[in-house]
Protein backbone atom coordinates (compact mmCIF):
# COMPACT_ATOMS: atom_id res chain seq x y z
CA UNK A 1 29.31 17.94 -19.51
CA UNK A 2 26.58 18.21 -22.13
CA UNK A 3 24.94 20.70 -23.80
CA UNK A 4 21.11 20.47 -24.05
CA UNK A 5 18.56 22.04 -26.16
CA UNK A 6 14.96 22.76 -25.53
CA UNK A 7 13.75 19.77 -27.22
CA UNK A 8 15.73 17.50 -25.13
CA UNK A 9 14.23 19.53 -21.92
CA UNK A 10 10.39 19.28 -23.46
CA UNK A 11 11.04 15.43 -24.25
CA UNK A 12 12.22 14.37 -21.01
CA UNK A 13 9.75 17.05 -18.77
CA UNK A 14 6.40 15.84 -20.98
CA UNK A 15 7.45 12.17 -20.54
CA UNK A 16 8.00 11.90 -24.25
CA UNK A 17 9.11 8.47 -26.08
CA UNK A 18 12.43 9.34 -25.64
CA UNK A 19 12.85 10.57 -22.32
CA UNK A 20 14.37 7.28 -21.17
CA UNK A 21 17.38 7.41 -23.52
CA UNK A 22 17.81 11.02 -23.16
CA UNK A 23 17.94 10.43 -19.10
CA UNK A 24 20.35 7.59 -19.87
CA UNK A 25 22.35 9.63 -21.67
CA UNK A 26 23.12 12.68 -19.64
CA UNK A 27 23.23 10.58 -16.58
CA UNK A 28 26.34 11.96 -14.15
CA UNK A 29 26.77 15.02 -16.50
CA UNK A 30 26.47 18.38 -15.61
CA UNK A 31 23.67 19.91 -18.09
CA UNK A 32 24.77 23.16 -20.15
CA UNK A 33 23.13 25.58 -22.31
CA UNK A 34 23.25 29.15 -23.78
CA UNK A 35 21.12 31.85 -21.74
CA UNK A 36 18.39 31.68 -25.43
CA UNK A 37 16.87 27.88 -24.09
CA UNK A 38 15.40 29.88 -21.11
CA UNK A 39 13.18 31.38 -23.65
CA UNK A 40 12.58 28.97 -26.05
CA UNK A 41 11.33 26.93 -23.14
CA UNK A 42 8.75 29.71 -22.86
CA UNK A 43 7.58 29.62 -26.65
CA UNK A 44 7.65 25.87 -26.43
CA UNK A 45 5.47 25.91 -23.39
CA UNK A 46 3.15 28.38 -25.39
CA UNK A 47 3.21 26.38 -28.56
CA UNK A 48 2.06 23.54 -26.27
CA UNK A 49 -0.87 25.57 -24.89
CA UNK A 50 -2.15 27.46 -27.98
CA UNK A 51 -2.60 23.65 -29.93
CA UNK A 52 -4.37 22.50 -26.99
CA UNK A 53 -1.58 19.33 -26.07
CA UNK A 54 -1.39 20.78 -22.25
CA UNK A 55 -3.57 22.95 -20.06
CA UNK A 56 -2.47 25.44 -17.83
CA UNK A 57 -2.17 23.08 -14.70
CA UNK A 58 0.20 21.10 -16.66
CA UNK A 59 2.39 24.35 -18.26
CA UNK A 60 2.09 24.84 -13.88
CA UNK A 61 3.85 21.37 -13.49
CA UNK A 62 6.03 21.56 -16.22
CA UNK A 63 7.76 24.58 -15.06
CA UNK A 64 8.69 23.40 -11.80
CA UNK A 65 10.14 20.51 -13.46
CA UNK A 66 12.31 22.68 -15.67
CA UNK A 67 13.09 25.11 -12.78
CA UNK A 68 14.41 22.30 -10.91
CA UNK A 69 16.58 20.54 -13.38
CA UNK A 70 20.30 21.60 -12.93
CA UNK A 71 21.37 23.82 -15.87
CA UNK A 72 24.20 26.01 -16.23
CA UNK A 73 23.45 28.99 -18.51
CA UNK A 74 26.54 30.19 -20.13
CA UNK A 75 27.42 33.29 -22.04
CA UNK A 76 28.22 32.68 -25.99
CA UNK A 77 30.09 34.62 -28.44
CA UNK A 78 27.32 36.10 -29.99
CA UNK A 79 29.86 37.47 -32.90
CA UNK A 80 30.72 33.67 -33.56
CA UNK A 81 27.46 32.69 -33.21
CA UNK A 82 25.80 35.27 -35.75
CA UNK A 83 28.49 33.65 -38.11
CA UNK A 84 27.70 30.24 -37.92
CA UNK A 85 24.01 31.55 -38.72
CA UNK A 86 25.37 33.22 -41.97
CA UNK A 87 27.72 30.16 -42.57
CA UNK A 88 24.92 27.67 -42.64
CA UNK A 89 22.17 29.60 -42.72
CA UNK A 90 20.24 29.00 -39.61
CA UNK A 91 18.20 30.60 -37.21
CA UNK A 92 20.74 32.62 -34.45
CA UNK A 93 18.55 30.07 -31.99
CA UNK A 94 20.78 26.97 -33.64
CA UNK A 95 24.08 28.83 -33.57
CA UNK A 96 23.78 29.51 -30.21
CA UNK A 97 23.89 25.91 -29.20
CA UNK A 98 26.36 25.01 -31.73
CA UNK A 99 28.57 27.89 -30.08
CA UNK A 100 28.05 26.72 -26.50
CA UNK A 101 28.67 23.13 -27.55
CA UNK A 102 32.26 24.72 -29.39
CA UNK A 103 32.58 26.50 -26.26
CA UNK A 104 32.66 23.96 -23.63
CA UNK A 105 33.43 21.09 -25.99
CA UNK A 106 30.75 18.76 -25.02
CA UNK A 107 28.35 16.83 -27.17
CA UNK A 108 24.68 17.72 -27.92
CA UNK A 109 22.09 15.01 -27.72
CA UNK A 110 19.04 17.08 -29.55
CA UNK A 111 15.88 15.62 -31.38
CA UNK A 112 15.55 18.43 -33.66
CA UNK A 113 17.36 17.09 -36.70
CA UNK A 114 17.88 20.15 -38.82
CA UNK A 115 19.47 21.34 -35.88
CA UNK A 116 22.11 18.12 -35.51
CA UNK A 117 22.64 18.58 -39.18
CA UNK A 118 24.18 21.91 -38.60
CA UNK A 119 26.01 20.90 -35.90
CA UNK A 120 27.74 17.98 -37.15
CA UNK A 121 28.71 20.85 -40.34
CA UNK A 122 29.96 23.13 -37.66
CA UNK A 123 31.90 19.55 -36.34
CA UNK A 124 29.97 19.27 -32.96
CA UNK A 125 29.19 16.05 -31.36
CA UNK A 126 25.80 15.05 -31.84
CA UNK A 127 24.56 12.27 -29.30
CA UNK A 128 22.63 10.16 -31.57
CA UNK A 129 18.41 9.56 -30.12
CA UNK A 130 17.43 6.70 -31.44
């Protein structure tokens, strides 16, 4: 099991430099994730659009390739996740996943590095991208 974030999900789904290793390393595990990536998906798909790096055909593609990658959505303590915000002071957004990852115990492979920084504080796993 592993717990992805939405810039893992962007990387690999817009063919990104490090798509490969990302593929390579959830291979055989199950993909997990709190309910919030859903809708950061959304925002990231919107960022994409309003700076003009992919038209509507491709938000169009995009979205089916999300929609078909296997993800389980779990339920987080929001509680414990509104206190890891405090704690570290982060957005909610980066608790979640650092709750989820608690949660299930399974490592998070994530390109944003503010948010691995957290994590590793909050003693989660980080699966190092080269």
């Amino acid at each position: 099991m592993v717990v992805t974030d939405t810039s893992a999900i962007i990387a690999v789904i817009t063919n990104s430099i490090e798509r490969d290793v990302l593929i390579e390393m959830t291979r055989n595990a199950s993909l997990v994730a709190p309910a919030s990536v859903h809708w950061e998906i959304g925002n990231a798909f919107s960022s994409l659009l309003r700076r003009r790096l992919i038209d509507l055909t491709g938000v169009g593609e995009a979205i089916e390739a999300y929609e078909a990658t296997p993800i389980r959505f779990v339920d987080i303590d929001l509680e414990r996740a509104i206190q890891i915000a405090g704690e570290l002071a982060i957005y909610a957004y980066d608790a979640y996943l650092i709750v989820c990852a608690q949660q299930t115990r399974a490592p998070l492979p994530t390109l944003d590095r503010g948010l691995a920084r957290s994590a590793r504080r909050a003693a989660v796993t980080i699966l190092e991208v080269p």
